[in-house]
C-alpha atoms as a PDB file:
ATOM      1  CA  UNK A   1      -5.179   2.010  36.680  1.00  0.00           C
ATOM      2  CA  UNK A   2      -4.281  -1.607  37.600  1.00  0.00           C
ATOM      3  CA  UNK A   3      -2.721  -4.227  35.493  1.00  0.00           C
ATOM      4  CA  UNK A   4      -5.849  -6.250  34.769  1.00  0.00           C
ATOM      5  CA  UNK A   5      -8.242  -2.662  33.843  1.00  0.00           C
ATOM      6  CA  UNK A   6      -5.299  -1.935  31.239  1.00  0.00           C
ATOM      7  CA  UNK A   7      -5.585  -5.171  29.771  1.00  0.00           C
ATOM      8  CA  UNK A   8      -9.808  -5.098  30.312  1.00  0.00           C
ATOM      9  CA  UNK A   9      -9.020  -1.813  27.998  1.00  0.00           C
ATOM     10  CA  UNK A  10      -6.645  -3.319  25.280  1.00  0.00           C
ATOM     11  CA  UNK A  11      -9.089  -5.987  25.029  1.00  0.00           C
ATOM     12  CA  UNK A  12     -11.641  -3.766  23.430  1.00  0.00           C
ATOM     13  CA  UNK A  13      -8.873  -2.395  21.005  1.00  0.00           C
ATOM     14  CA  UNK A  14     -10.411  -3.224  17.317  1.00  0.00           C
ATOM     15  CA  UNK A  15      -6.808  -3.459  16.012  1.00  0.00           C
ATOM     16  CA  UNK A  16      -5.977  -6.436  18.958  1.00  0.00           C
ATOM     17  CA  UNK A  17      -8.528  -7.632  18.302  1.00  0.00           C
ATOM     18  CA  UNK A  18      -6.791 -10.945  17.834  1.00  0.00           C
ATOM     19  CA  UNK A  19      -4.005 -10.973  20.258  1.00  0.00           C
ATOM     20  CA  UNK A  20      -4.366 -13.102  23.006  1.00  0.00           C
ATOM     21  CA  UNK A  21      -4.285 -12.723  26.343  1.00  0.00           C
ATOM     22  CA  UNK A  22      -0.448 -13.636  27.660  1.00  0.00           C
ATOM     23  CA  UNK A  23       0.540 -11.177  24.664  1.00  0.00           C
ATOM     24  CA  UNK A  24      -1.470  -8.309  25.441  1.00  0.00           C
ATOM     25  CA  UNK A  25      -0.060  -8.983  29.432  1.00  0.00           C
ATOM     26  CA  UNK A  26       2.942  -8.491  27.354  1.00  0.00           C
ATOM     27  CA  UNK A  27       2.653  -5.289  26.541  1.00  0.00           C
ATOM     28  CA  UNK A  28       1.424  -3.376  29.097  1.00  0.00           C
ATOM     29  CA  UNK A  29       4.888  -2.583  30.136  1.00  0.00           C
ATOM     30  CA  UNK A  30       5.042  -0.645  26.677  1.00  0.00           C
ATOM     31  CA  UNK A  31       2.174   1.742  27.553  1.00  0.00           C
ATOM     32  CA  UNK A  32       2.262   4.848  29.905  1.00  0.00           C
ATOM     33  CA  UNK A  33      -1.100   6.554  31.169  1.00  0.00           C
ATOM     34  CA  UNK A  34      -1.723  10.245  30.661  1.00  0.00           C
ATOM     35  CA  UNK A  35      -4.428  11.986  31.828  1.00  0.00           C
ATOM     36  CA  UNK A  36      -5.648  15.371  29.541  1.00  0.00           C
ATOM     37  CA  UNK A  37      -8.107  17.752  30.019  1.00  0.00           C
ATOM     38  CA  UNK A  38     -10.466  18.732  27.894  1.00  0.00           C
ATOM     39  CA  UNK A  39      -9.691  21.164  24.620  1.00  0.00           C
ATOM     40  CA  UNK A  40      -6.046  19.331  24.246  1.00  0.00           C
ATOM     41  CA  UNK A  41      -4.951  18.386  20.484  1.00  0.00           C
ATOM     42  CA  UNK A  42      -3.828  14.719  20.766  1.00  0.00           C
ATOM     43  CA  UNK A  43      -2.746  14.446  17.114  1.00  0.00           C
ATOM     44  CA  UNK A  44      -2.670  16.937  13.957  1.00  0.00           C
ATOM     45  CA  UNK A  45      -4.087  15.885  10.481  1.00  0.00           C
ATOM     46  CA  UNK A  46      -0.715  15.241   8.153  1.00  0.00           C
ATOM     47  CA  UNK A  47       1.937  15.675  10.747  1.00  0.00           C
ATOM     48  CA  UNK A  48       4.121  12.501  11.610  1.00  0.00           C
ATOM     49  CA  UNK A  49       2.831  10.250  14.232  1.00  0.00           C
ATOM     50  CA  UNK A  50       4.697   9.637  17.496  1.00  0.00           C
ATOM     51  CA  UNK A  51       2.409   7.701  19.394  1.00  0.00           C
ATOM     52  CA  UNK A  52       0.066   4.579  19.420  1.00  0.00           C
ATOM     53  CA  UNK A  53      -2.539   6.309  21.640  1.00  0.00           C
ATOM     54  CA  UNK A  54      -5.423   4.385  23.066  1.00  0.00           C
ATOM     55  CA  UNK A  55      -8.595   5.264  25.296  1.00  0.00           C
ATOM     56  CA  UNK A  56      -8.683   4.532  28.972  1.00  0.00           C
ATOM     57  CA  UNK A  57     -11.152   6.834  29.656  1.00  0.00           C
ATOM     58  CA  UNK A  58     -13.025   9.861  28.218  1.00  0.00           C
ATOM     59  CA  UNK A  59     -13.855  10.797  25.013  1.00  0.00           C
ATOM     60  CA  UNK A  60     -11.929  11.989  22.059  1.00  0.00           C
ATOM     61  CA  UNK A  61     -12.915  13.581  18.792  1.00  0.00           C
ATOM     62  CA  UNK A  62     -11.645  12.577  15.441  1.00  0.00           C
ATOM     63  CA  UNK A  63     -12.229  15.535  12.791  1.00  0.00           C
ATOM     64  CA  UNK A  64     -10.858  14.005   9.301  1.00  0.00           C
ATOM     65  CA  UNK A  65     -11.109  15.763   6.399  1.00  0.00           C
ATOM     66  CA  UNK A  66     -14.179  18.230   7.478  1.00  0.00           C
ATOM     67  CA  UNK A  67     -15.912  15.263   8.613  1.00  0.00           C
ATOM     68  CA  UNK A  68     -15.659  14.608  13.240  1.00  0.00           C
ATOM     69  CA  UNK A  69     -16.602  11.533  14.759  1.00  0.00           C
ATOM     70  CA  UNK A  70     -16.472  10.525  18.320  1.00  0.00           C
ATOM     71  CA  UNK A  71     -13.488   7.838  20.110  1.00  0.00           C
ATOM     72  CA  UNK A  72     -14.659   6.104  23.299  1.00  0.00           C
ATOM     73  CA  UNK A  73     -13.120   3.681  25.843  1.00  0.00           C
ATOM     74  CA  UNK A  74     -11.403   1.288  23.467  1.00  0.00           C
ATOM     75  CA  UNK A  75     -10.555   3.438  20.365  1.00  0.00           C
ATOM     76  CA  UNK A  76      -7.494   3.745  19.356  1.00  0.00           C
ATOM     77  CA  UNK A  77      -5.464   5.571  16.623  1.00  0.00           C
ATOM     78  CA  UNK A  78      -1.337   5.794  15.004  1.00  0.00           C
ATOM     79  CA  UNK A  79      -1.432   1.677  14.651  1.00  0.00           C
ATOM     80  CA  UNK A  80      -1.044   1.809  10.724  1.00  0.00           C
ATOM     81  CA  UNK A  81       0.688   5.069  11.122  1.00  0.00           C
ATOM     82  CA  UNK A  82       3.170   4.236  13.860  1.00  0.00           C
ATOM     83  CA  UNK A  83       3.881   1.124  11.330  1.00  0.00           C
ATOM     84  CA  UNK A  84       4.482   2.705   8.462  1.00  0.00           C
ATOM     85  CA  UNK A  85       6.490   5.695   9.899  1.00  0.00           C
ATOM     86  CA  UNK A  86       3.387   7.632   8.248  1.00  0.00           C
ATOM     87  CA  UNK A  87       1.732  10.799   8.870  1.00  0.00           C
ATOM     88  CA  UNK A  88      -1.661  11.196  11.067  1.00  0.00           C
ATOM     89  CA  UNK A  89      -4.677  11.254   8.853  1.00  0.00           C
ATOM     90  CA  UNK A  90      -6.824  13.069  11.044  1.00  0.00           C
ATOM     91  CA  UNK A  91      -6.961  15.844  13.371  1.00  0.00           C
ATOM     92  CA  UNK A  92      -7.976  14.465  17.260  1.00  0.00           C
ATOM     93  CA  UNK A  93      -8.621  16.431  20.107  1.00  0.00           C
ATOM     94  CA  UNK A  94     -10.184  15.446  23.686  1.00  0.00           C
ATOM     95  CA  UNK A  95     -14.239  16.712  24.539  1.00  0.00           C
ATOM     96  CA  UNK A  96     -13.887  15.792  27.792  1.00  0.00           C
ATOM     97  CA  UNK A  97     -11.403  14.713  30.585  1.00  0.00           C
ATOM     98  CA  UNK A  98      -9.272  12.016  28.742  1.00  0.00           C
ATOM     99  CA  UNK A  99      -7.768   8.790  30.292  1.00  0.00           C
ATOM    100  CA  UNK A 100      -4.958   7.463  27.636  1.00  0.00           C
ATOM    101  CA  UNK A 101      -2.712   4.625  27.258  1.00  0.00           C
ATOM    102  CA  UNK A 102       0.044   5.767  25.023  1.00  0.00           C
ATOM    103  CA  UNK A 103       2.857   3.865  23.314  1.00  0.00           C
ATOM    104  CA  UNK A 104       5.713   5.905  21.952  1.00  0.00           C
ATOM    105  CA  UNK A 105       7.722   5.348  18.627  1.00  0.00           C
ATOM    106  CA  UNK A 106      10.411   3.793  20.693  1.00  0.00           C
ATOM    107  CA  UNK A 107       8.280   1.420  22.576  1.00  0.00           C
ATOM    108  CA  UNK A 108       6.285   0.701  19.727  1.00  0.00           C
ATOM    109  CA  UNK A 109       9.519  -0.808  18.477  1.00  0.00           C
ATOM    110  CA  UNK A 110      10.455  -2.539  21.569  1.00  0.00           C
ATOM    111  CA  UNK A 111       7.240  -3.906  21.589  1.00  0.00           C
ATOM    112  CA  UNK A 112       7.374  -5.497  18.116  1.00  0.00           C
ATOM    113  CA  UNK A 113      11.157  -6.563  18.313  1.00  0.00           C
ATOM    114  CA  UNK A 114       9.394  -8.777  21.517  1.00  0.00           C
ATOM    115  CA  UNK A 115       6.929 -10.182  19.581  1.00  0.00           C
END
């Protein structure tokens, strides 16, 4: 993916919602891309979170507490966790091909301290 489809992405991010444009530039540095197949456990329901992990492509499914709903291009989850050192609270796994931008622990730290 290029620069400017990366940011096109963390645009659509609910949680940047408010972040403007030179800071989410910013960040991209911060992010690598994985790509998943299908079937692969991205996160596990009350074990720490690692990783700020957000959409690129794909489609991910979020199964919290017996209840599953879907993640598209844009969703993102392990913000509030990733800040507060927490545990996941929900169980997500990719239904198709998945395109991800991930942030680990250590970036996610970087990231802020730059901010």
């Amino acid at each position: 993916m290029s620069n400017r489809e990366r940011l096109e992405v963390l645009r659509s991010v609910h949680v940047l919602s408010g972040v403007d444009d030179p800071m989410l530039a910013a960040l991209l540095p911060f992010f690598d891309e994985v790509t998943v197949p299908a079937g692969t456990v991205v996160a596990h329901e009350g074990r720490l979170c690692h990783e700020l992990v957000v959409v690129a492509g794909g489609e991910l499914e979020v199964c919290r507490r017996g209840r599953a709903s879907s993640l598209g291009v844009g969703g993102a989850f392990g913000w509030k966790e990733m800040r507060d050192r927490g545990r996941h609270n929900a169980t997500v796994l990719t239904v198709a091909p998945s395109h991800l931008l991930v942030m680990s622990h250590a970036q996610f730290r970087a990231a802020a301290a730059v901010q």
